[in-house]
N, C-alpha and C. Protein backbone atom coordinates (compact mmCIF):
# COMPACT_ATOMS: atom_id res chain seq x y z
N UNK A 1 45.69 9.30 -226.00
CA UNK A 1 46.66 10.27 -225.58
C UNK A 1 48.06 9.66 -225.60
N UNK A 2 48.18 8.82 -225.27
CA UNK A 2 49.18 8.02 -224.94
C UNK A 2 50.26 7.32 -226.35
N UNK A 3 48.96 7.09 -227.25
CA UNK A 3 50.01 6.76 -228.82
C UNK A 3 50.53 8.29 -229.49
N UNK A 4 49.55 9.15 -228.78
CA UNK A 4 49.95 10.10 -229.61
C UNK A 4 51.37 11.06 -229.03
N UNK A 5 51.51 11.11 -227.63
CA UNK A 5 52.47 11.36 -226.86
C UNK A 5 53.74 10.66 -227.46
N UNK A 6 53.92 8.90 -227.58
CA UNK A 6 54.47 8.21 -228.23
C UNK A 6 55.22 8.86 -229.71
N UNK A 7 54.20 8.94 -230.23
CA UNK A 7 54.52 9.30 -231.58
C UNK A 7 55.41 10.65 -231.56
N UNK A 8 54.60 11.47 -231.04
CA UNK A 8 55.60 12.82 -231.07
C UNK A 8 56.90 12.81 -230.49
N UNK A 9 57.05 12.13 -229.83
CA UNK A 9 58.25 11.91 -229.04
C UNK A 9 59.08 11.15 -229.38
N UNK A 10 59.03 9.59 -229.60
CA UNK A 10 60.11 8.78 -230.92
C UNK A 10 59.40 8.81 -232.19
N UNK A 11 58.68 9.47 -233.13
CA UNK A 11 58.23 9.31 -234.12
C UNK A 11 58.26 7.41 -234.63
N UNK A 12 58.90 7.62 -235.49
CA UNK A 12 59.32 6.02 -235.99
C UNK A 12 59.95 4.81 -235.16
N UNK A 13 60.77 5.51 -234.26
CA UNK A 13 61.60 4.71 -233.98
C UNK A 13 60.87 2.98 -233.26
N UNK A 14 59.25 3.30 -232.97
CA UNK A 14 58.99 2.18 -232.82
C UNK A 14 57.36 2.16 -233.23
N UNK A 15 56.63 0.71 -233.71
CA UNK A 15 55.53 0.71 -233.74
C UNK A 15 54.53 1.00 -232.30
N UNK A 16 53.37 1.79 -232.80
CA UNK A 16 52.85 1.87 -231.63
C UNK A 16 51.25 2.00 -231.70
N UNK A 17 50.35 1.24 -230.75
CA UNK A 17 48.65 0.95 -231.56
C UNK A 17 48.34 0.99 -230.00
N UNK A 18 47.46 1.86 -229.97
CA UNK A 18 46.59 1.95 -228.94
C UNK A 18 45.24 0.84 -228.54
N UNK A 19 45.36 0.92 -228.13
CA UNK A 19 43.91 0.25 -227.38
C UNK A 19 43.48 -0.14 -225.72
N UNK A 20 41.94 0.07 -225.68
CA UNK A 20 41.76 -0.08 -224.26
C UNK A 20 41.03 -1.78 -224.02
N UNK A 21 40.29 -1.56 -223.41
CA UNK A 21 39.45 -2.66 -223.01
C UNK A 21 38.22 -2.46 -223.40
N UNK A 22 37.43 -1.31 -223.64
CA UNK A 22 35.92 -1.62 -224.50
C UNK A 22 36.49 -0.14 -225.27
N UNK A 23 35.99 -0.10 -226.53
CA UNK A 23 35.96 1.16 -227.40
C UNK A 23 34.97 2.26 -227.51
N UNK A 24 35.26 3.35 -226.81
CA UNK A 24 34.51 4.49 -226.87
C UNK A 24 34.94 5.34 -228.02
N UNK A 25 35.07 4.89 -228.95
CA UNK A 25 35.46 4.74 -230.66
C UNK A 25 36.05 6.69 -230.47
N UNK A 26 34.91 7.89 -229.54
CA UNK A 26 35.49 9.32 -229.95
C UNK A 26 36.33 9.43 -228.88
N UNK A 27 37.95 10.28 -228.98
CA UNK A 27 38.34 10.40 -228.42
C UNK A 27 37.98 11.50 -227.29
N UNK A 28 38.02 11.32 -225.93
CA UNK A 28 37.64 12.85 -225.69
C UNK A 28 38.10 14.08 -225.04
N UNK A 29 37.10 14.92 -225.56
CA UNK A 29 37.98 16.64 -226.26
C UNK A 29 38.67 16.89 -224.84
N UNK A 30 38.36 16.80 -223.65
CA UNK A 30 39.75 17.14 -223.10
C UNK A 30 40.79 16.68 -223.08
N UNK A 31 41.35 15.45 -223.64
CA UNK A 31 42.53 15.01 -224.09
C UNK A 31 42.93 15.70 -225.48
N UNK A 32 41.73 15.78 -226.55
CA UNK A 32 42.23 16.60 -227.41
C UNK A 32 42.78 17.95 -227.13
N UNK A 33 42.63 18.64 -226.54
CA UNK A 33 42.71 19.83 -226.36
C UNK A 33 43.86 19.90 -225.61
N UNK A 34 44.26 19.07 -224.17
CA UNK A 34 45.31 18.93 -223.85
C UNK A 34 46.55 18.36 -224.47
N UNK A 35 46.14 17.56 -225.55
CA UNK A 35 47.53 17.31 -226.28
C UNK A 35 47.88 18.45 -227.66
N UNK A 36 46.52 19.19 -228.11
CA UNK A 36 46.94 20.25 -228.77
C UNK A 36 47.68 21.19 -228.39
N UNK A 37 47.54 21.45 -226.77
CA UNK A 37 48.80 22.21 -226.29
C UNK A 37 49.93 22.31 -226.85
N UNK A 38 50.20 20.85 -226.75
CA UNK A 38 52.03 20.05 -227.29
C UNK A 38 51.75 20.31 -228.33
N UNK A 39 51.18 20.07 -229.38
CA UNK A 39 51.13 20.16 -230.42
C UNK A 39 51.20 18.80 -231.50
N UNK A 40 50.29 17.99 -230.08
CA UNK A 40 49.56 16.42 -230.76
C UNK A 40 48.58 16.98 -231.08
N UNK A 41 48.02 16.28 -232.68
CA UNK A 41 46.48 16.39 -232.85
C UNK A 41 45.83 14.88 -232.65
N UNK A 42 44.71 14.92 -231.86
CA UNK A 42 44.05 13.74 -231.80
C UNK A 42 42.63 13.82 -232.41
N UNK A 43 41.95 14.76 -232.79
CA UNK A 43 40.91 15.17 -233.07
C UNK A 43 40.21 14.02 -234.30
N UNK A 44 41.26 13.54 -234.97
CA UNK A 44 40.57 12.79 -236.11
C UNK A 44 41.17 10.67 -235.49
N UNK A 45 41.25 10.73 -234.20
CA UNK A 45 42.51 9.75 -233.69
C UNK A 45 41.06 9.03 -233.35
N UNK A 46 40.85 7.55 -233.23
CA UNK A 46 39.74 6.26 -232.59
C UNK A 46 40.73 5.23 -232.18
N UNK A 47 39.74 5.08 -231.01
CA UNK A 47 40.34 4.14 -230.18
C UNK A 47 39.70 2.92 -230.26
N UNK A 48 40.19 1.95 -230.23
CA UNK A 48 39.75 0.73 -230.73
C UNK A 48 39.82 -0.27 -228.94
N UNK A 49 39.65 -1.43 -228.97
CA UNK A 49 39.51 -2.64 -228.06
C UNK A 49 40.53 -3.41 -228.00
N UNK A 50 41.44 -4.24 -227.56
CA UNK A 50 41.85 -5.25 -227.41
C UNK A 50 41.62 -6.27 -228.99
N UNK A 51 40.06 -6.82 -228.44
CA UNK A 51 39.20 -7.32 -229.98
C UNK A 51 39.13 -6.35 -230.86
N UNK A 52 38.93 -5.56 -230.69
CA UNK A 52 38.83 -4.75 -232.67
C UNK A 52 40.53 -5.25 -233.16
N UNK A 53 41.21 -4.79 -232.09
CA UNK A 53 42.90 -4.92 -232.71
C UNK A 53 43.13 -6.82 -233.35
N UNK A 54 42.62 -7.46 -232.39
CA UNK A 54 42.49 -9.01 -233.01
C UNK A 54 41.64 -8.61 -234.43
N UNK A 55 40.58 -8.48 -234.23
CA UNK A 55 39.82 -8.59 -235.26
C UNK A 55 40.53 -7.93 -236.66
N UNK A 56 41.11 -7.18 -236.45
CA UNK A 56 41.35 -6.12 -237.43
C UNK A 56 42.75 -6.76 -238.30
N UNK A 57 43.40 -7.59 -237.51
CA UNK A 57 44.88 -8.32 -238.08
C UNK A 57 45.86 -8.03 -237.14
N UNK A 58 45.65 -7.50 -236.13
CA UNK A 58 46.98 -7.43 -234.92
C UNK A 58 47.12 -8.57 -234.37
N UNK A 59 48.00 -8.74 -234.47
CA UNK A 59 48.48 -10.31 -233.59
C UNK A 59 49.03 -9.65 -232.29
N UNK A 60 48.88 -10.07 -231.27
CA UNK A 60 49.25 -8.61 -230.19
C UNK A 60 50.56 -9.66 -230.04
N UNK A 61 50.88 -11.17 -230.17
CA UNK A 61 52.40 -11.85 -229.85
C UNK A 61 53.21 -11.19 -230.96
N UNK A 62 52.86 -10.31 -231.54
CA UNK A 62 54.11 -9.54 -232.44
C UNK A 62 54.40 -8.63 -231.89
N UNK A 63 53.93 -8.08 -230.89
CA UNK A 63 54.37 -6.80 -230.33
C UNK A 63 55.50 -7.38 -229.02
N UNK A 64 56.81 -6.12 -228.67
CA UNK A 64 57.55 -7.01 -227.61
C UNK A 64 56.97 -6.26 -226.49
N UNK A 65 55.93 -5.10 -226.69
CA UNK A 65 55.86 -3.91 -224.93
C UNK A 65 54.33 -4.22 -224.86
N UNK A 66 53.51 -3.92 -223.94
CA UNK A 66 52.44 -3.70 -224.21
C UNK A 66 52.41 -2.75 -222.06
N UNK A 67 51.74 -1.93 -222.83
CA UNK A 67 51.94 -0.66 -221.60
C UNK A 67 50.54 -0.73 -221.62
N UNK A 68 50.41 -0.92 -220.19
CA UNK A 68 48.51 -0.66 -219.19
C UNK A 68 48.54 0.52 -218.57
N UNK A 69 47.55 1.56 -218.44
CA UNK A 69 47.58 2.39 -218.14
C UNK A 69 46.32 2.13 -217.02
N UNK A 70 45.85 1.08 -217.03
CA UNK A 70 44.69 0.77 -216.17
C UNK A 70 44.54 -0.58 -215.44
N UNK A 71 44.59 -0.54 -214.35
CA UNK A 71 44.22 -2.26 -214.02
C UNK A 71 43.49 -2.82 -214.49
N UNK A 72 41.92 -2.87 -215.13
CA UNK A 72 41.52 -3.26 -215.94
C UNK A 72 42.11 -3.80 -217.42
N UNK A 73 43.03 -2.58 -218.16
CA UNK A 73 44.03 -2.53 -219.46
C UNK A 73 44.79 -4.02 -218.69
N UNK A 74 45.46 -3.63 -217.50
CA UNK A 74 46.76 -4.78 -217.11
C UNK A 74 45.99 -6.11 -217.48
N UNK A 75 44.90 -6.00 -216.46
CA UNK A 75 44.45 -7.96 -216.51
C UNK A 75 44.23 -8.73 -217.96
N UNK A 76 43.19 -7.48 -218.72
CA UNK A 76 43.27 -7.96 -219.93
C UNK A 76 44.93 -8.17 -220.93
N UNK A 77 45.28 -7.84 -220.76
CA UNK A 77 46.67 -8.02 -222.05
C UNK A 77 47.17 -8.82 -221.01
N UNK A 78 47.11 -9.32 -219.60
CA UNK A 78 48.07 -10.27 -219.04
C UNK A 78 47.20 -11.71 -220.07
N UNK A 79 45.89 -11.47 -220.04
CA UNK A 79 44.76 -12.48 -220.25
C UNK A 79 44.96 -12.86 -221.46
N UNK A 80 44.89 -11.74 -222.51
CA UNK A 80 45.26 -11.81 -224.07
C UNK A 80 46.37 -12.54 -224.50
N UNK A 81 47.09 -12.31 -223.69
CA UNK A 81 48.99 -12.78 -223.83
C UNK A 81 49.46 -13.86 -223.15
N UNK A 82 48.56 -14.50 -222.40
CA UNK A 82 49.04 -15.65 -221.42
C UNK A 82 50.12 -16.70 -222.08
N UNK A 83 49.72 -17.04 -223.24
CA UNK A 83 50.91 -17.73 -223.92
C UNK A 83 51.54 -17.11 -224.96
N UNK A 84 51.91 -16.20 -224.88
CA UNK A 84 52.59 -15.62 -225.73
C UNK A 84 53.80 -14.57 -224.64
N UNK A 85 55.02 -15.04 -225.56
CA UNK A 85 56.28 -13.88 -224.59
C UNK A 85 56.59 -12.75 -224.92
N UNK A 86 56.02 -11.90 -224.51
CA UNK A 86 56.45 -10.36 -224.06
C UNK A 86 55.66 -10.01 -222.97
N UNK A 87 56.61 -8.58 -222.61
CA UNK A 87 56.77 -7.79 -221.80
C UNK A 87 54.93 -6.99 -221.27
N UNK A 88 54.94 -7.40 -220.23
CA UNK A 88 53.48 -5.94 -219.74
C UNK A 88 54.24 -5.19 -219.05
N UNK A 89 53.82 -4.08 -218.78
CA UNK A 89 54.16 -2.89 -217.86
C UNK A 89 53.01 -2.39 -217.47
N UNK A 90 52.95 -2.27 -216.39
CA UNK A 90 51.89 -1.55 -215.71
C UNK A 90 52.07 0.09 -215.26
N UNK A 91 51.68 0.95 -215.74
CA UNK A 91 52.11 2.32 -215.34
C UNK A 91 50.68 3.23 -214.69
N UNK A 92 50.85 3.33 -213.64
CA UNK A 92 48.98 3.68 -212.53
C UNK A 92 49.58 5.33 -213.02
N UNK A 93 48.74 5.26 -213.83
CA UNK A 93 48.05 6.61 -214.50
C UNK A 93 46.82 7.09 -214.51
N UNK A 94 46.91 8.70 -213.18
CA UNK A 94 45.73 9.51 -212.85
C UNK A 94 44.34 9.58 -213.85
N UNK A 95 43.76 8.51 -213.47
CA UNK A 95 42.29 8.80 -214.68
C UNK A 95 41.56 9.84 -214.11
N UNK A 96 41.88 11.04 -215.06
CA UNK A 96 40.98 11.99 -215.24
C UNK A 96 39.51 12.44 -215.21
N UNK A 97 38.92 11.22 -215.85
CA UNK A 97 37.69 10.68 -216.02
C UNK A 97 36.61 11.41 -215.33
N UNK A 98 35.98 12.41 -214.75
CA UNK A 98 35.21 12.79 -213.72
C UNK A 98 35.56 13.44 -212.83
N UNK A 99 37.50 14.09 -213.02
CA UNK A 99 37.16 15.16 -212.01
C UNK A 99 37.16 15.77 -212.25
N UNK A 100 37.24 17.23 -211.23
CA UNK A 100 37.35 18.40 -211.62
C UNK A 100 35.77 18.94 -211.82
N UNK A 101 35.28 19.98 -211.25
CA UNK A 101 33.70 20.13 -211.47
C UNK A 101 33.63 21.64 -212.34
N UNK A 102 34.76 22.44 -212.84
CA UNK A 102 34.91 23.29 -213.52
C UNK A 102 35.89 22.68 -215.10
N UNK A 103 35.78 23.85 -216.54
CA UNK A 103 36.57 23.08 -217.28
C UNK A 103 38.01 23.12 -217.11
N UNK A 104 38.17 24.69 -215.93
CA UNK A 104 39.82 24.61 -216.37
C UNK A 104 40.12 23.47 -215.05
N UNK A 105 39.75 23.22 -214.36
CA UNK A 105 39.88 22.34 -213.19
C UNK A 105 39.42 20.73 -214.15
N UNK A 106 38.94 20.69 -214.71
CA UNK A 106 39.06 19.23 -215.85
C UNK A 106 40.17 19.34 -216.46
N UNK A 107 40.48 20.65 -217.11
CA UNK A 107 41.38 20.79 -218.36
C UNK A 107 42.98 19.81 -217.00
N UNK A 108 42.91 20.82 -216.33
CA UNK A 108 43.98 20.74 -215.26
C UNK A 108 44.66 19.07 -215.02
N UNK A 109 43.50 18.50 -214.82
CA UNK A 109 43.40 17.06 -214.10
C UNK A 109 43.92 15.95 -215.70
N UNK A 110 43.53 16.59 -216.72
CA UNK A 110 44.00 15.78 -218.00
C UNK A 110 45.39 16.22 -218.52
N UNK A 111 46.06 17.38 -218.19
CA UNK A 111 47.31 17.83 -218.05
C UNK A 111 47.93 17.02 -217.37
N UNK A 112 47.85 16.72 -215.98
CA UNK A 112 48.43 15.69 -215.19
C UNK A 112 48.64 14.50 -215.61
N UNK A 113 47.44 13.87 -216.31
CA UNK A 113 47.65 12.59 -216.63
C UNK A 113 48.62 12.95 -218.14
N UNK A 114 48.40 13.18 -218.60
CA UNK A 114 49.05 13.68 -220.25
C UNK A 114 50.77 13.68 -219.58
N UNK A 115 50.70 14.63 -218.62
CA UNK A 115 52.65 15.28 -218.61
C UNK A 115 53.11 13.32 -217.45
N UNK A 116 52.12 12.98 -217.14
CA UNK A 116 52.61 11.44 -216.06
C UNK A 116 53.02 10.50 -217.06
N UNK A 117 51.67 10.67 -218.14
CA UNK A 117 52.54 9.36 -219.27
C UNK A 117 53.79 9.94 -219.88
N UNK A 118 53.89 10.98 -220.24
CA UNK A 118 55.41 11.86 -220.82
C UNK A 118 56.12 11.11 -219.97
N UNK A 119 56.47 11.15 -218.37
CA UNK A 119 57.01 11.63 -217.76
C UNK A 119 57.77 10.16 -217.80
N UNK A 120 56.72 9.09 -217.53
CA UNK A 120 57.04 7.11 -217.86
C UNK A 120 57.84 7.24 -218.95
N UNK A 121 57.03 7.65 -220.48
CA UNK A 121 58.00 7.29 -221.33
C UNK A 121 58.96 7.96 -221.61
N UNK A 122 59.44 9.30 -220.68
CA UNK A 122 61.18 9.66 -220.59
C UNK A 122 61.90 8.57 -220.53
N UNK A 123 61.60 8.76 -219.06
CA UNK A 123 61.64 7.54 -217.81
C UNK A 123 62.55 6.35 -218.72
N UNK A 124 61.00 5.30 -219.36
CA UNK A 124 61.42 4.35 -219.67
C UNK A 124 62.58 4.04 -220.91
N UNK A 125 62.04 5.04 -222.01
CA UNK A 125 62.43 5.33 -223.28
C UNK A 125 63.53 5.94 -223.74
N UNK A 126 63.99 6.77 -222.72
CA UNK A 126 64.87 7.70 -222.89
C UNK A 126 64.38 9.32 -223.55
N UNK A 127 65.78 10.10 -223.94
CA UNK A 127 65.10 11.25 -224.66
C UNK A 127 64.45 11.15 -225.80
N UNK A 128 63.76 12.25 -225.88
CA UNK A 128 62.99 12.14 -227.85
C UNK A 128 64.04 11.50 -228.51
N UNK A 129 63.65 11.70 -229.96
CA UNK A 129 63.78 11.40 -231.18
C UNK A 129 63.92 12.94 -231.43
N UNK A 130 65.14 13.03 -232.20
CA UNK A 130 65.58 14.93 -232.62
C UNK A 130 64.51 14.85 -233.82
């Protein structure tokens, strides 16, 4: 949700690669659906690991941001990065994950988290990209 928020919002203006801490490779459909709102598509989008991103050719000391959306996300990239200089940010973002016991009361709870990361990378980033 979060690269794709990114993207729509500065397009180019910076590189940007998702990843969590273990890969649940499909994204899921209530994030899709909540970012189709905006008019992100994630539907064809995989999320990769920390390690898949090593594995794959990311050097994560080339990157200067690396944004946690999870205490878990934080420890690892503090762990990944210990000798290497850049920036973590930690941003405690509502995991959705299990609530809500109806869909529009799910749908609801992934809206929240979706418009909280918007709301950081105003925040941090400034306005869009026209």
């Amino acid at each position: 949700m979060a690269e794709g928020l990114m993207k729509k919002l500065y397009g180019q203006r910076a590189y940007v690669q998702s990843a969590g801490v273990r890969n649940d490779m499909e994204i899921d459909g209530f994030s899709i659906a909540v970012c189709k709102e905006i008019g992100i598509e994630l539907s064809r989008h995989r999320s990769r690991s920390f390690e898949e991103m090593q594995d794959w050719g990311d050097d994560l000391s080339q990157f200067d941001l690396i944004v946690a959306l999870s205490p878990a996300s934080q420890r690892m990239a503090l762990e990944l990065t210990r000798f290497h200089h850049l920036q973590i940010e930690y941003w405690p973002i509502l995991d959705p994950t299990g609530l809500g016991e109806s869909r529009d009361a799910k749908l609801a709870a992934y809206r929240q988290a979706r418009d909280q990361i918007r709301d950081r990378m105003l925040a941090r980033f400034g306005p869009p990209t026209a």
